[in-house]
Protein backbone atom coordinates (compact mmCIF):
# COMPACT_ATOMS: atom_id res chain seq x y z
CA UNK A 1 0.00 0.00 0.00
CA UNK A 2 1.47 3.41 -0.61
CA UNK A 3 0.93 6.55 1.32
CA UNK A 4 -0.16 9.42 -0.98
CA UNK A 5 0.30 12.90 1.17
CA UNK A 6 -1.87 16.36 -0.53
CA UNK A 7 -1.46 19.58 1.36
CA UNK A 8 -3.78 21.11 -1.00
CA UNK A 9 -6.38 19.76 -3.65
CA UNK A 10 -9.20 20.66 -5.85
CA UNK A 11 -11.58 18.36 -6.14
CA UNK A 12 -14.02 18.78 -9.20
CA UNK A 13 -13.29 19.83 -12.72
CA UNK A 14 -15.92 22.17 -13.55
CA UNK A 15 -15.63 25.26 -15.60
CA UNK A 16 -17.96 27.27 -12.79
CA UNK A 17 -15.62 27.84 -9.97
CA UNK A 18 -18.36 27.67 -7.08
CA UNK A 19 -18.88 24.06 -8.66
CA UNK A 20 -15.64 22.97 -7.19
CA UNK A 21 -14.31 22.48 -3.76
CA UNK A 22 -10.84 22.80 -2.24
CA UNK A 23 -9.48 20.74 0.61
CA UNK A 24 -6.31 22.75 1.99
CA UNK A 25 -3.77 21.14 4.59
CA UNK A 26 -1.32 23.46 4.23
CA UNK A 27 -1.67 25.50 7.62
CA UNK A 28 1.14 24.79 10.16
CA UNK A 29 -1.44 24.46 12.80
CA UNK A 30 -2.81 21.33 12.04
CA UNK A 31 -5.78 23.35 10.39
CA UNK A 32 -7.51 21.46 7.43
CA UNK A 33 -10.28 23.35 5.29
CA UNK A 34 -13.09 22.44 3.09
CA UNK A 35 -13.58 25.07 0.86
CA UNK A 36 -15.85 25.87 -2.21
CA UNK A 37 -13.78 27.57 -5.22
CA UNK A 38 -10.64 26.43 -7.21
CA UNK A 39 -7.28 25.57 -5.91
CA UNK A 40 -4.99 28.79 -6.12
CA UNK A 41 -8.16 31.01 -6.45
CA UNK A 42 -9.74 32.83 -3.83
CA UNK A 43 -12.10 30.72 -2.12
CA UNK A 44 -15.05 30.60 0.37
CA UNK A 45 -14.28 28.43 3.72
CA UNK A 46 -17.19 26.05 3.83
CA UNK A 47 -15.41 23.61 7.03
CA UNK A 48 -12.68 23.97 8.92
CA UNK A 49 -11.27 21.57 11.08
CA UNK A 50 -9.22 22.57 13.78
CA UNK A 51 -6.10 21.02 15.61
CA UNK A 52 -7.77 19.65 18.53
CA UNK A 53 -10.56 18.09 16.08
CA UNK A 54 -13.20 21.15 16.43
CA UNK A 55 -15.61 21.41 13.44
CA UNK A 56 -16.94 24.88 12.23
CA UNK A 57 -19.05 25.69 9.57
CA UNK A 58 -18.44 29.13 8.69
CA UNK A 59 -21.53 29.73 6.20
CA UNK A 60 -23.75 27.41 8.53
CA UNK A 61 -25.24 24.08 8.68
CA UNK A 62 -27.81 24.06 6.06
CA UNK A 63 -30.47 26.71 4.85
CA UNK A 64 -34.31 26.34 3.21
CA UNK A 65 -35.11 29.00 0.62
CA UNK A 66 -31.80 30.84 0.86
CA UNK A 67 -32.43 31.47 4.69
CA UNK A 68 -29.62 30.98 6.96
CA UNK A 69 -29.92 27.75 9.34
CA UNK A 70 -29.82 29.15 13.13
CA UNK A 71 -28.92 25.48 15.50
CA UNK A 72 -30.06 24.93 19.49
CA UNK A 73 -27.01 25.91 21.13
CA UNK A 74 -27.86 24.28 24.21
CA UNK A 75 -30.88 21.88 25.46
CA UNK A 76 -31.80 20.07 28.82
CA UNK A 77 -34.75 17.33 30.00
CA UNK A 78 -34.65 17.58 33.62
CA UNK A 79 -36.59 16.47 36.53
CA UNK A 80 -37.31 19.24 39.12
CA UNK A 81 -38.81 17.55 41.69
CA UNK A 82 -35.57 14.86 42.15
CA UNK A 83 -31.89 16.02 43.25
CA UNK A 84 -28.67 15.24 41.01
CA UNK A 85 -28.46 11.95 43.23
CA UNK A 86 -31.82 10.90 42.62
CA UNK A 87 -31.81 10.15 46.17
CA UNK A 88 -34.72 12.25 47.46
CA UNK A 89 -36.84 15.92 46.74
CA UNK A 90 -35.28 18.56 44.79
CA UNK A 91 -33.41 20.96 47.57
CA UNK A 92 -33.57 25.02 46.99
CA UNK A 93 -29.74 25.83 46.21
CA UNK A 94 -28.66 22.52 44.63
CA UNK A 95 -28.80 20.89 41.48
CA UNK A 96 -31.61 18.92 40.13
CA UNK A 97 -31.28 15.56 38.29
CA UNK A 98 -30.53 15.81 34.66
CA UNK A 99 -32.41 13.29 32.22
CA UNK A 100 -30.83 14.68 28.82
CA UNK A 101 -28.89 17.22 27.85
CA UNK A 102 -26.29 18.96 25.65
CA UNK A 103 -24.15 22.36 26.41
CA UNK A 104 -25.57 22.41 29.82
CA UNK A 105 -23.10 21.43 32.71
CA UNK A 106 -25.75 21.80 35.84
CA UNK A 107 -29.42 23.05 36.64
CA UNK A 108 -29.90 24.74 40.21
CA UNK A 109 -32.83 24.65 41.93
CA UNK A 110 -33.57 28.40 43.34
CA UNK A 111 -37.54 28.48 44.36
CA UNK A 112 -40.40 26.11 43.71
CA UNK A 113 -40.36 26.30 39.53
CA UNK A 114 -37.44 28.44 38.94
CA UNK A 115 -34.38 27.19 37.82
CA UNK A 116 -30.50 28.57 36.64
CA UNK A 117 -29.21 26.13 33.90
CA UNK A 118 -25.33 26.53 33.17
CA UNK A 119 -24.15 26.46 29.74
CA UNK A 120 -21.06 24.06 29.32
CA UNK A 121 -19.40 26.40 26.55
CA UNK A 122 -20.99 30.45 27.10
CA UNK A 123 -22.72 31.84 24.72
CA UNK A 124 -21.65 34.31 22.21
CA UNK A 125 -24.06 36.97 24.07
CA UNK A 126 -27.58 37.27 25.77
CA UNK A 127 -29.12 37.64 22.50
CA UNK A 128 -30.18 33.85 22.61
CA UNK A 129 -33.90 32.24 22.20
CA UNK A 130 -35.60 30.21 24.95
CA UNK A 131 -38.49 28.16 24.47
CA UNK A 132 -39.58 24.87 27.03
CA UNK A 133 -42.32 23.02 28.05
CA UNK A 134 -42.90 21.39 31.14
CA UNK A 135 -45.32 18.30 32.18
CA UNK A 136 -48.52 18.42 34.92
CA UNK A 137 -48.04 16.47 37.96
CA UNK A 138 -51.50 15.07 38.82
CA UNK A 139 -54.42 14.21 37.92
CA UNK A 140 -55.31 17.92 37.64
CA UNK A 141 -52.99 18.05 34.46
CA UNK A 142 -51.01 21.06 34.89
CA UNK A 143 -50.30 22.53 31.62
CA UNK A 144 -47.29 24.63 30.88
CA UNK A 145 -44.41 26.10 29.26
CA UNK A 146 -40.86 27.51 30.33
CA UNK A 147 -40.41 31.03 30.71
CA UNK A 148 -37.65 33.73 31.29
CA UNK A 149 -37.81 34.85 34.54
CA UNK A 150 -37.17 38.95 34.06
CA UNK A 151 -34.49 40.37 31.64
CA UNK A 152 -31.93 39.95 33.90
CA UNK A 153 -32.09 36.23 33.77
CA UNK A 154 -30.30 35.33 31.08
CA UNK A 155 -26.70 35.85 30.64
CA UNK A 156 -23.60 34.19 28.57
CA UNK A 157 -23.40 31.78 30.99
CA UNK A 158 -26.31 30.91 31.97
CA UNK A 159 -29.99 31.06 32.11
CA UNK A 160 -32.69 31.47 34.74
CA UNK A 161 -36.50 30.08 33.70
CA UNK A 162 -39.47 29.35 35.89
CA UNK A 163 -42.49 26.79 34.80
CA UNK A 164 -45.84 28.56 35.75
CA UNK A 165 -48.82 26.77 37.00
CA UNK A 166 -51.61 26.95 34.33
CA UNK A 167 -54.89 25.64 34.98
CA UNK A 168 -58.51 26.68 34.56
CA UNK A 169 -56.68 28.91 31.72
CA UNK A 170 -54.90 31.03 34.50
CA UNK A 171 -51.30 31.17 35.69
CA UNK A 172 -51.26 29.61 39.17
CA UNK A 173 -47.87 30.29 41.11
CA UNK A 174 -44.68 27.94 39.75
CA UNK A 175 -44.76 24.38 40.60
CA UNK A 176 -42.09 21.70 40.21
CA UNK A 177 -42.41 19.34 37.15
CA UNK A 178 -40.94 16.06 36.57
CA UNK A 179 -40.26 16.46 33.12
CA UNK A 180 -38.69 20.08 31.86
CA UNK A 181 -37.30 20.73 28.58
CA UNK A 182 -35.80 24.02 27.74
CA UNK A 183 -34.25 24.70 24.45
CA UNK A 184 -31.60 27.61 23.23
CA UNK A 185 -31.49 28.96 19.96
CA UNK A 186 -28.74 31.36 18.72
């Protein structure tokens, strides 16, 4: 078998530049880029892998109509009436138990309902989207959603939401759900 090293090729033969791609090795960082446009012509960064194996997609991942593709930057399931342990009741000033999540290191429990979720990696700003839900806990079937708490609660590093009580089509105090969700778009 022989070992065939590129530091930089163009892959695709078409006559329309933006039909091609370039792969480019050549940085001394251990950088690697996908980009679209002909070797040795300037050229639009599509991926670029890092060093340390970090992916970026400099144009975004994806778009629908020629509108740009915004991800969830961070998401978390948790149950807020269980600590981290799951060894008993949720406990004002500790962290709840997680069910799923991604970007999100903890979730602390600060009043009945109301909750501070840390982001694993901060956001860019506070310019961020929230949206949740959160499940009923009796046979009274609690419906309700996830909401920010005032505009001071949500910050690069983390987030502050409450789940209100809704039922006979009025909000009811917060209550403690098993099953939260909250979502964050960017």
């Amino acid at each position: 078998m022989s070992l065939l090293k590129i530091i930089k090729a163009q892959l695709g033969i078409s006559s329309t530049q933006t039909n091609n791609f370039t792969l480019d090795a050549s940085a001394q960082d251990g950088t690697m880029k996908l980009s679209r446009g002909n070797a040795g012509a300037t050229t639009q960064d599509v991926m670029v892998v890092d060093a340390a194996g970090k992916v970026t997609m400099p144009q975004g991942i994806g778009s629908v109509g020629g509108l740009p593709s915004f991800q969830c930057r961070a998401w978390v399931n948790f149950d807020g009436t269980r600590n981290a342990a799951d060894t008993g009741a949720s406990v004002v000033a500790q962290n709840v138990k997680i069910l799923g999540s991604g970007n999100v290191t903890s979730v602390v429990k600060v009043d009945v309902g109301k909750y501070i979720i840390i982001f694993s990696v901060p956001m860019s700003d506070t310019n961020y989207g929230i949206t949740g839900c959160a499940v009923g806990v009796n046979a009274l079937s609690y419906s309700s959603y996830v909401s920010v708490v005032d505009a001071y609660s949500k910050a690069v590093g983390q987030a502050t939401i409450m789940v209100p009580k809704i039922y006979a089509g009025a909000v009811n105090d917060q209550f403690d759900s098993p099953n939260i969700s909250a979502m964050f778009f960017r």
